[in-house]
C-alpha atoms as a PDB file:
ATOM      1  CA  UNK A   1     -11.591 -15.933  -1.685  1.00  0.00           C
ATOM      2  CA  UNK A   2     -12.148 -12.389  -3.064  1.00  0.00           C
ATOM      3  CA  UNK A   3      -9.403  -9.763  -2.960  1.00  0.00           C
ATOM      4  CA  UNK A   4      -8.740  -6.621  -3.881  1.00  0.00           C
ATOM      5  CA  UNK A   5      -4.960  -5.422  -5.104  1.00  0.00           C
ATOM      6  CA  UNK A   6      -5.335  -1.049  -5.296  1.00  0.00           C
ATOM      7  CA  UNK A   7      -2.226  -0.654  -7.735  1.00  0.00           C
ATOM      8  CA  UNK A   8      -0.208   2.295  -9.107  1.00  0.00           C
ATOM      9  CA  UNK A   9       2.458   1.074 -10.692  1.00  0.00           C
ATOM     10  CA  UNK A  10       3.378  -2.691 -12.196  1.00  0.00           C
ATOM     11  CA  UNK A  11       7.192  -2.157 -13.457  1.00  0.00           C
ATOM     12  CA  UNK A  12       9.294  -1.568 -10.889  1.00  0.00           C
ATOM     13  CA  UNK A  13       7.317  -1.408  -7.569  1.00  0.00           C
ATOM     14  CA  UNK A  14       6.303  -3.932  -5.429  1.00  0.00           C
ATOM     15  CA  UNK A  15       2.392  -3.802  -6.797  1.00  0.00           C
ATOM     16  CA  UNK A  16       3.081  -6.509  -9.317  1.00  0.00           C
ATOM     17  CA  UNK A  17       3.941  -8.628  -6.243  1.00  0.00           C
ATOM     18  CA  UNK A  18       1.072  -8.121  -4.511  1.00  0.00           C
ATOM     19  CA  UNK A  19      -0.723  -8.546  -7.627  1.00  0.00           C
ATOM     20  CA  UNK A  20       0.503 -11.769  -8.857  1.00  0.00           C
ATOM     21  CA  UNK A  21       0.348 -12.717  -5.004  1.00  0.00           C
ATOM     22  CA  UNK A  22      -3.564 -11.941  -5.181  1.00  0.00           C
ATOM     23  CA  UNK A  23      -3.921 -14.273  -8.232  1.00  0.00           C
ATOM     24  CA  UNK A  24      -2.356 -17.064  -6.829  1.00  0.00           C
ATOM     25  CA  UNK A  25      -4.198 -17.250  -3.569  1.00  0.00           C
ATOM     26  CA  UNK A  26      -8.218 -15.431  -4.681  1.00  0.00           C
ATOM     27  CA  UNK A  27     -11.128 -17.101  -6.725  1.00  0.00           C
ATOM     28  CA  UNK A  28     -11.581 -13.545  -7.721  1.00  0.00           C
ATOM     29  CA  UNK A  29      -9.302 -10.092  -7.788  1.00  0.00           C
ATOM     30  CA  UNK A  30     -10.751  -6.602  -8.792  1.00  0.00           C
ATOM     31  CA  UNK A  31      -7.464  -4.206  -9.543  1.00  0.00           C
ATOM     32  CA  UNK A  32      -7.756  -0.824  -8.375  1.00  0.00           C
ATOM     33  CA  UNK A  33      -5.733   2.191  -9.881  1.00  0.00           C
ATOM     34  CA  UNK A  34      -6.656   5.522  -9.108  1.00  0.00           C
ATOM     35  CA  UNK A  35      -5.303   8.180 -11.842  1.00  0.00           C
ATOM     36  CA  UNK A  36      -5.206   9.999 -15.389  1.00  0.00           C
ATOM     37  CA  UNK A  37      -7.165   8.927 -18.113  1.00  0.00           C
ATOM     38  CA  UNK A  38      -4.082   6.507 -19.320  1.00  0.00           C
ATOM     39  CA  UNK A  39      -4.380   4.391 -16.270  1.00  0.00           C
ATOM     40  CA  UNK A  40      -6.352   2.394 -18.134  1.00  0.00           C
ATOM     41  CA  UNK A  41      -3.254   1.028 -19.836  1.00  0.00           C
ATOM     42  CA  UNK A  42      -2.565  -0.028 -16.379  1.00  0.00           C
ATOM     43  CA  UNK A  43      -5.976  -1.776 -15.578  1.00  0.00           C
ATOM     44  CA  UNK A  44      -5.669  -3.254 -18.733  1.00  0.00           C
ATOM     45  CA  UNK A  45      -2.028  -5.014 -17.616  1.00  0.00           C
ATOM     46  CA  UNK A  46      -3.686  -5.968 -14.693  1.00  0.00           C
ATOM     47  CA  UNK A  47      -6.563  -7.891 -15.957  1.00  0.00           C
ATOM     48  CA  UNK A  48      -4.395  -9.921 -18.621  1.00  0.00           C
ATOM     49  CA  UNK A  49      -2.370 -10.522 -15.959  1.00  0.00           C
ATOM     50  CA  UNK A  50      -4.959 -11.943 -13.884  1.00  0.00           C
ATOM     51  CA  UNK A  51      -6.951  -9.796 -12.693  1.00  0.00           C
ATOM     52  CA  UNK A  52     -10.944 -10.488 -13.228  1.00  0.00           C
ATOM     53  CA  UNK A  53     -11.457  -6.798 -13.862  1.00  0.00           C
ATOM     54  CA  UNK A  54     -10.101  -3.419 -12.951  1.00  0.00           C
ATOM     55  CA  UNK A  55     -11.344  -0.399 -11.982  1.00  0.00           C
ATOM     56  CA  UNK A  56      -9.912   2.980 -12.637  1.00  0.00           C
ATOM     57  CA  UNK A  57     -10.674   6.263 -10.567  1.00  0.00           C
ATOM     58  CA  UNK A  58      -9.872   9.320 -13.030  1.00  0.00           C
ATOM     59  CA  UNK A  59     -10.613  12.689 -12.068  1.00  0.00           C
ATOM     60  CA  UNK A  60      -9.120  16.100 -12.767  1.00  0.00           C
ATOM     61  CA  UNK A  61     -10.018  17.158  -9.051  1.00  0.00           C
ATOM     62  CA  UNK A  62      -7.502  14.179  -7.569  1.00  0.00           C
ATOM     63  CA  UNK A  63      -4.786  15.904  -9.072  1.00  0.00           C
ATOM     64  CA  UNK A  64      -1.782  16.646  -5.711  1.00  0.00           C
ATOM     65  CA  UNK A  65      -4.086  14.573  -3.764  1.00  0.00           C
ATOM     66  CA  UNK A  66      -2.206  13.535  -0.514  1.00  0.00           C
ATOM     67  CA  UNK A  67      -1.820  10.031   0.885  1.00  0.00           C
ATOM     68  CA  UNK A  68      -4.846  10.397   3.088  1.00  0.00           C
ATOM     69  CA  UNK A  69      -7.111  11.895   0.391  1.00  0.00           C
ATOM     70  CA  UNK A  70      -5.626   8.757  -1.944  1.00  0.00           C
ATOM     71  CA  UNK A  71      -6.874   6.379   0.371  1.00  0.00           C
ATOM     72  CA  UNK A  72     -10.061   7.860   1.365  1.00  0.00           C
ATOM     73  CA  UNK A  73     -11.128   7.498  -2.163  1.00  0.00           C
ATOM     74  CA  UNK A  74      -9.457   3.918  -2.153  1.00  0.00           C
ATOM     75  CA  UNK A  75     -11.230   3.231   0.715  1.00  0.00           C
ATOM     76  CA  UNK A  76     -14.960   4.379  -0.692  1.00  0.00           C
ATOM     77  CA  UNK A  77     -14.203   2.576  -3.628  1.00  0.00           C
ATOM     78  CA  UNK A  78     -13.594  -0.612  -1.505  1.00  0.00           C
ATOM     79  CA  UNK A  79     -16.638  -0.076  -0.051  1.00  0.00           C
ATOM     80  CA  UNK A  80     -19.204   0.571  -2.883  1.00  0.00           C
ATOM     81  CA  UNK A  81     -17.690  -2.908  -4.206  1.00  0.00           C
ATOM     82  CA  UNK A  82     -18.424  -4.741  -0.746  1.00  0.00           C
ATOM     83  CA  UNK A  83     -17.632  -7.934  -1.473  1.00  0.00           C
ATOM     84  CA  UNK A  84     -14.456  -8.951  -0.731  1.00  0.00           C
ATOM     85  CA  UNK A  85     -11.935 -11.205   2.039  1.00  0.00           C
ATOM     86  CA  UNK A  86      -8.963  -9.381   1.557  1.00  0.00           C
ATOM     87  CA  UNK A  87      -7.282  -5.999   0.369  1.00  0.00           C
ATOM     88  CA  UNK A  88      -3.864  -5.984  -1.088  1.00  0.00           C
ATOM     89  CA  UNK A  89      -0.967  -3.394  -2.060  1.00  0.00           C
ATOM     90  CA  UNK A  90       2.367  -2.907  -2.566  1.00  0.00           C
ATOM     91  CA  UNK A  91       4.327  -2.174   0.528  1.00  0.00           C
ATOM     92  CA  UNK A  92       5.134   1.689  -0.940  1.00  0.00           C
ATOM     93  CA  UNK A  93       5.424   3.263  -3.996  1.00  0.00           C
ATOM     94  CA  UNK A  94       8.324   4.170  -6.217  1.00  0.00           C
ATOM     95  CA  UNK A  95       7.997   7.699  -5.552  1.00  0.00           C
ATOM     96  CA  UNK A  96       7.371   9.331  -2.433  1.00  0.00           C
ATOM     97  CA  UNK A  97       8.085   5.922  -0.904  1.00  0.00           C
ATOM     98  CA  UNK A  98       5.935   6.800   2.477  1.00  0.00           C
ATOM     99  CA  UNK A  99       3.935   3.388   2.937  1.00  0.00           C
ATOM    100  CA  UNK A 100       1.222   5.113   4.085  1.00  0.00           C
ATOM    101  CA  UNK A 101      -1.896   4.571   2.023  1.00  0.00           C
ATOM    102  CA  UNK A 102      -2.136   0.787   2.797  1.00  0.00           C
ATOM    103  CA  UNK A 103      -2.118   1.160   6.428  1.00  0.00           C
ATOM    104  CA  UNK A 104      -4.634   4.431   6.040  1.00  0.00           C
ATOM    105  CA  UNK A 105      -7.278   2.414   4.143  1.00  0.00           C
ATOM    106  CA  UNK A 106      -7.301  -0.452   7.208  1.00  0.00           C
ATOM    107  CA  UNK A 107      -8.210   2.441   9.590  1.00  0.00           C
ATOM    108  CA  UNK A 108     -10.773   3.902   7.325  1.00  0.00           C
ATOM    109  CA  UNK A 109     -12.169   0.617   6.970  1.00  0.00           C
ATOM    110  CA  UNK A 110     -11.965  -0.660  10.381  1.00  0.00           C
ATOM    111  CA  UNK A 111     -10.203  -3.826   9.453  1.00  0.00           C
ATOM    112  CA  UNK A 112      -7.098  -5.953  10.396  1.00  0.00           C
ATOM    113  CA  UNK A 113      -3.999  -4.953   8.733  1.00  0.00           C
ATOM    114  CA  UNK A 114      -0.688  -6.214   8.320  1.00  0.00           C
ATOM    115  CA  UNK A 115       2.448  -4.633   6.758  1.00  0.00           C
ATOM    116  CA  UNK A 116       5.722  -5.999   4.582  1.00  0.00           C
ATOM    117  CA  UNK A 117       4.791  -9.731   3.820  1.00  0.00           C
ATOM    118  CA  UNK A 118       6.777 -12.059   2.682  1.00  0.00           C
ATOM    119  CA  UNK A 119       4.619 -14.736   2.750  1.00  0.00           C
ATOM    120  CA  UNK A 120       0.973 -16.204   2.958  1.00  0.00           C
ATOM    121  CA  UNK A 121      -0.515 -18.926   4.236  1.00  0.00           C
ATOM    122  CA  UNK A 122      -3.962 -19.367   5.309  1.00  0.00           C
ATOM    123  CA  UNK A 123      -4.694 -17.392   8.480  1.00  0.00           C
ATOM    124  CA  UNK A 124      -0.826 -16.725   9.139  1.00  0.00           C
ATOM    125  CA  UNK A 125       1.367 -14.284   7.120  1.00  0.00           C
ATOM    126  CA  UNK A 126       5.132 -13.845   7.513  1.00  0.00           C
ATOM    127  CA  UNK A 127       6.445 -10.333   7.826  1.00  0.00           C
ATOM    128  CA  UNK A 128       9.430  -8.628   8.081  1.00  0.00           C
ATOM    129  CA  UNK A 129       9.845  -6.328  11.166  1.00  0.00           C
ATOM    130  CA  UNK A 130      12.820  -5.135  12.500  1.00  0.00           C
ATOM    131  CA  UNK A 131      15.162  -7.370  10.049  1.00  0.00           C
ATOM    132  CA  UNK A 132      13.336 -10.206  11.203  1.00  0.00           C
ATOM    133  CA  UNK A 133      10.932 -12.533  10.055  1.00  0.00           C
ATOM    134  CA  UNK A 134       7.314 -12.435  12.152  1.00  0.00           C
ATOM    135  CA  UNK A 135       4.477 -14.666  11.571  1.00  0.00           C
ATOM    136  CA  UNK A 136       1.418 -13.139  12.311  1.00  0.00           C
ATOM    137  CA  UNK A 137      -2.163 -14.831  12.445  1.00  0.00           C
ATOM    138  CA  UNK A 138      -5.364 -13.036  10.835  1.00  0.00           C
ATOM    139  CA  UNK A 139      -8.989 -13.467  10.126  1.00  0.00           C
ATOM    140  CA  UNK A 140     -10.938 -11.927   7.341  1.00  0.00           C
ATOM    141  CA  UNK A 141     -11.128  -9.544   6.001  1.00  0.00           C
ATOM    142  CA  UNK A 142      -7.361  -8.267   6.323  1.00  0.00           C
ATOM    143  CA  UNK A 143      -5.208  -5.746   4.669  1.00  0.00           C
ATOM    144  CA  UNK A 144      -1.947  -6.846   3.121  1.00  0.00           C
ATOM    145  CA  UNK A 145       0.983  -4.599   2.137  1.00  0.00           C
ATOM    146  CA  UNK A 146       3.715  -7.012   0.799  1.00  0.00           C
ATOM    147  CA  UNK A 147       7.337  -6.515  -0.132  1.00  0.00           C
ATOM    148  CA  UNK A 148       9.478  -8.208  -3.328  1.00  0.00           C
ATOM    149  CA  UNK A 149      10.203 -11.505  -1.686  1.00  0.00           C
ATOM    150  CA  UNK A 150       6.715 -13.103  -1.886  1.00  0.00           C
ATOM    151  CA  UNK A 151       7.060 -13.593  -5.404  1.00  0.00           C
ATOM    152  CA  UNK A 152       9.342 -13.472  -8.420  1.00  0.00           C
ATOM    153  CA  UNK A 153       6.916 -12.266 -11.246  1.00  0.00           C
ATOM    154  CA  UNK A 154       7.216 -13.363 -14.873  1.00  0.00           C
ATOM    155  CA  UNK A 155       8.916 -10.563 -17.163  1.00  0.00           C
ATOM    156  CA  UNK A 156       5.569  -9.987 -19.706  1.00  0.00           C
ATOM    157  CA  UNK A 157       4.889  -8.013 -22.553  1.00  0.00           C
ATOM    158  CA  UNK A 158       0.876  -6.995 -22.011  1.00  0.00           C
ATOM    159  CA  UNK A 159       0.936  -6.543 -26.080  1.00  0.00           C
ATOM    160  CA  UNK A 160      -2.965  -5.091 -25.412  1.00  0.00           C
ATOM    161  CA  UNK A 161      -4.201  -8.608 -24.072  1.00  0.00           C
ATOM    162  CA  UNK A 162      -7.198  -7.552 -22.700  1.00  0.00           C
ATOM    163  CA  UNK A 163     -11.316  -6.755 -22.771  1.00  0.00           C
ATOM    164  CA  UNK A 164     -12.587  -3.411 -22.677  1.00  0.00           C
ATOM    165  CA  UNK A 165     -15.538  -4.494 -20.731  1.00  0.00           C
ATOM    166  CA  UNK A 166     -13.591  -5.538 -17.504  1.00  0.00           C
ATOM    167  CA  UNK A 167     -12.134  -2.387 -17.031  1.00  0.00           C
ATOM    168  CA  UNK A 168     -14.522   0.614 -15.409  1.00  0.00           C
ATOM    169  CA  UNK A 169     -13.982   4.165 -15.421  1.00  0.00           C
ATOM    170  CA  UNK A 170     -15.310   6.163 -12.645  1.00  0.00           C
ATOM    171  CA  UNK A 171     -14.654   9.682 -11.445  1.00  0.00           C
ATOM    172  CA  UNK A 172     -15.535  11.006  -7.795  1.00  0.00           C
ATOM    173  CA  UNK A 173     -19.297  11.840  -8.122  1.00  0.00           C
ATOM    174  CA  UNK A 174     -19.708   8.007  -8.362  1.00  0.00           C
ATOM    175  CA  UNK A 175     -18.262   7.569  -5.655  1.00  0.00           C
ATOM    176  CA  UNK A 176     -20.440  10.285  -4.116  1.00  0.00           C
ATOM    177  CA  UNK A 177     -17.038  12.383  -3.064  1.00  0.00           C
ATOM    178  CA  UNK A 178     -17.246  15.989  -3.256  1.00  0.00           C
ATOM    179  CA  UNK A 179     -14.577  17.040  -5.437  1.00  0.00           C
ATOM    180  CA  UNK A 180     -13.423  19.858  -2.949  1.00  0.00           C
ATOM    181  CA  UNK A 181     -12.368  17.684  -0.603  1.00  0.00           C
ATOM    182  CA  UNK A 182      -9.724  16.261  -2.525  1.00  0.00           C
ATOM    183  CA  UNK A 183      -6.654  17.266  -4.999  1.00  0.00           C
ATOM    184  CA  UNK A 184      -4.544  19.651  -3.450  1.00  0.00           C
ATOM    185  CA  UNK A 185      -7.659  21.787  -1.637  1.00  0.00           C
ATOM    186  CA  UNK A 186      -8.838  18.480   0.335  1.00  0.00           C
ATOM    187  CA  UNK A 187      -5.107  17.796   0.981  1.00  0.00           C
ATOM    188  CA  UNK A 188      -3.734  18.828   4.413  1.00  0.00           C
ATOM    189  CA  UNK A 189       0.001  17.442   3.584  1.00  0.00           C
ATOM    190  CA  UNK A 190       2.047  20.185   1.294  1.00  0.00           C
ATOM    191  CA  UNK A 191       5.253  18.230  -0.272  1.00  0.00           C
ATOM    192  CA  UNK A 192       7.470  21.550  -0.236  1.00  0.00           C
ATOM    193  CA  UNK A 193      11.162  19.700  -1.402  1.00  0.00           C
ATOM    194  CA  UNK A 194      13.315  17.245  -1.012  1.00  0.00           C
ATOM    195  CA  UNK A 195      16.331  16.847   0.254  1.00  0.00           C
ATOM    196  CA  UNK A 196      19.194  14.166   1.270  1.00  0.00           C
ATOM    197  CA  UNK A 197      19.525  14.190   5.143  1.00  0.00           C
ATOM    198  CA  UNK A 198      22.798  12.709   4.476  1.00  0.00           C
ATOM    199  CA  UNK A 199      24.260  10.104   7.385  1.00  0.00           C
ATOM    200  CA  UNK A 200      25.469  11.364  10.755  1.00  0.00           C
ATOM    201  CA  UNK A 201      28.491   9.628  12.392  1.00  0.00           C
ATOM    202  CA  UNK A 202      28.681  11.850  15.784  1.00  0.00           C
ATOM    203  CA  UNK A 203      26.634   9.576  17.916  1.00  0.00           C
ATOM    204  CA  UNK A 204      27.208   7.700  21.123  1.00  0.00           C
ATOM    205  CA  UNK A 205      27.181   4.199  21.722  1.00  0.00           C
ATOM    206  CA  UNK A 206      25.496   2.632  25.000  1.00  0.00           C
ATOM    207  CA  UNK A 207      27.037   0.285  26.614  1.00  0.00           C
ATOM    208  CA  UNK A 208      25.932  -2.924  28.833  1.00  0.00           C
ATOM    209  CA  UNK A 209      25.603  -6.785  28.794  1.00  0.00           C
ATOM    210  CA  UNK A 210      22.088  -7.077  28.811  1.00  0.00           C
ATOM    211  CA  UNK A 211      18.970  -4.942  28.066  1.00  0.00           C
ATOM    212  CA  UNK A 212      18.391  -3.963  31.689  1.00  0.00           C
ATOM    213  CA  UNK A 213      21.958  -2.346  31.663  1.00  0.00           C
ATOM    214  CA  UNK A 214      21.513  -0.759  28.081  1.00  0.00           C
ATOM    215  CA  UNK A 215      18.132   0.982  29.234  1.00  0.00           C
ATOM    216  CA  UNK A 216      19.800   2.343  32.433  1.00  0.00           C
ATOM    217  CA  UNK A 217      22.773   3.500  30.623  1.00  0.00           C
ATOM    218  CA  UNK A 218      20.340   5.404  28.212  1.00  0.00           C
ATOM    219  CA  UNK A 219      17.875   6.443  30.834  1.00  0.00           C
ATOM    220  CA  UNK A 220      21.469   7.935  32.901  1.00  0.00           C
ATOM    221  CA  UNK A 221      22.092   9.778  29.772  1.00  0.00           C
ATOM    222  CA  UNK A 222      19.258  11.234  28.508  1.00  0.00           C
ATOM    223  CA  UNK A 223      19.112  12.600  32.243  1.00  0.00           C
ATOM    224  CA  UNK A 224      22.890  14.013  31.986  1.00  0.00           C
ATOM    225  CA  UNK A 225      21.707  15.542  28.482  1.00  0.00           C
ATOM    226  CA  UNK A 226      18.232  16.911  30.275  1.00  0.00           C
ATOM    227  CA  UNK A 227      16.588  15.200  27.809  1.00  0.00           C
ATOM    228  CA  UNK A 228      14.133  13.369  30.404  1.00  0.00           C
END
């Protein structure tokens, strides 16, 4: 089997799962980072990790790209490689944390997709929905976003284990993507701040004894509050 594992960061976020995950289950896996120059560092981790080879999508016209410009160029890189069963990622990153681009690149790609595995077997996958565990079958090809409890990766020390000649560079006009359509000017999300919406205790509980009585009760006061 040949997968694909698009990766942004292997410390702390759940794309060392999904990489280690990819290496355990493929015949071949082609890393993905898309980035600055020093991504490479990152490629590099991934290939002496496991990885057969890595490729790494630097331009200066990606800089503030959004999560849909991210994985349209994902996505084009996916398909100027061709060959592959399966796609995998981390279920979100460490820093905006929206769990988007995974689930954007299935759409753009027209394939299957499932979200926050825990586990894989062939053609099922356990995921995590709703606090519970969901086993799901799939055919190929399928995208994968998986969380932390797949796997338990080895602490490792990349010490610069790797060859120069499985890692490729590209920028956007080898991917044939006009450069205006992404960064910031391509982007049609604008992260403006953040802030803590804090935790709100001034709700009302429904009552009833089973869920035909709790959907009444709602549907009674959603009318009282004109809501419906």
């Amino acid at each position: 089997m040949k997968t694909i594992v698009c990766i942004k960061e292997l410390d702390t976020a759940s794309d060392l799962n999904a990489l280690v995950a990819a290496v355990d289950i493929s015949d071949e896996v082609t890393a993905i980072t898309m980035g600055p120059e020093s991504s490479k560092i990152l490629a590099g981790e991934a290939v002496s990790r496991g990885a057969d080879k890595a490729i790494v999508i630097t331009d200066n016209a990606l800089k503030d790209s959004d999560t849909l410009v991210t994985a349209k160029v994902l996505a084009r890189t996916i398909e100027l490689i061709g060959d592959y069963d399966m796609i995998m990622l981390g279920n979100e990153s460490n820093d905006s944390k929206t769990a988007q681009v995974g689930p954007m690149i299935a759409e753009i790609l027209s394939i299957e997709q499932i979200t926050n595995v825990m586990a894989i077997e062939k053609n099922k996958a356990v995921k995590i929905m709703d606090g519970k565990k969901i086993t799901v079958n799939y055919s190929l090809p399928v995208l994968m976003t998986v969380n932390k409890r797949i796997n338990q990766p080895d602490v490792y020390n990349m010490g610069g284990i790797f060859k120069e000649k499985d890692i490729k560079v590209v920028a956007l006009s080898d991917l044939g993507i006009d450069p205006a359509s992404a960064g910031a000017n391509g982007s049609q999300t604008r992260i403006t701040g953040e802030y803590d919406a804090g935790f709100r205790a001034d709700g009302e509980w429904i009552e009833g004894s089973t869920n035909k009585e709790l959907a009444e009760s709602l549907i009674s006061k959603l009318r009282d509050e004109r809501a419906i």
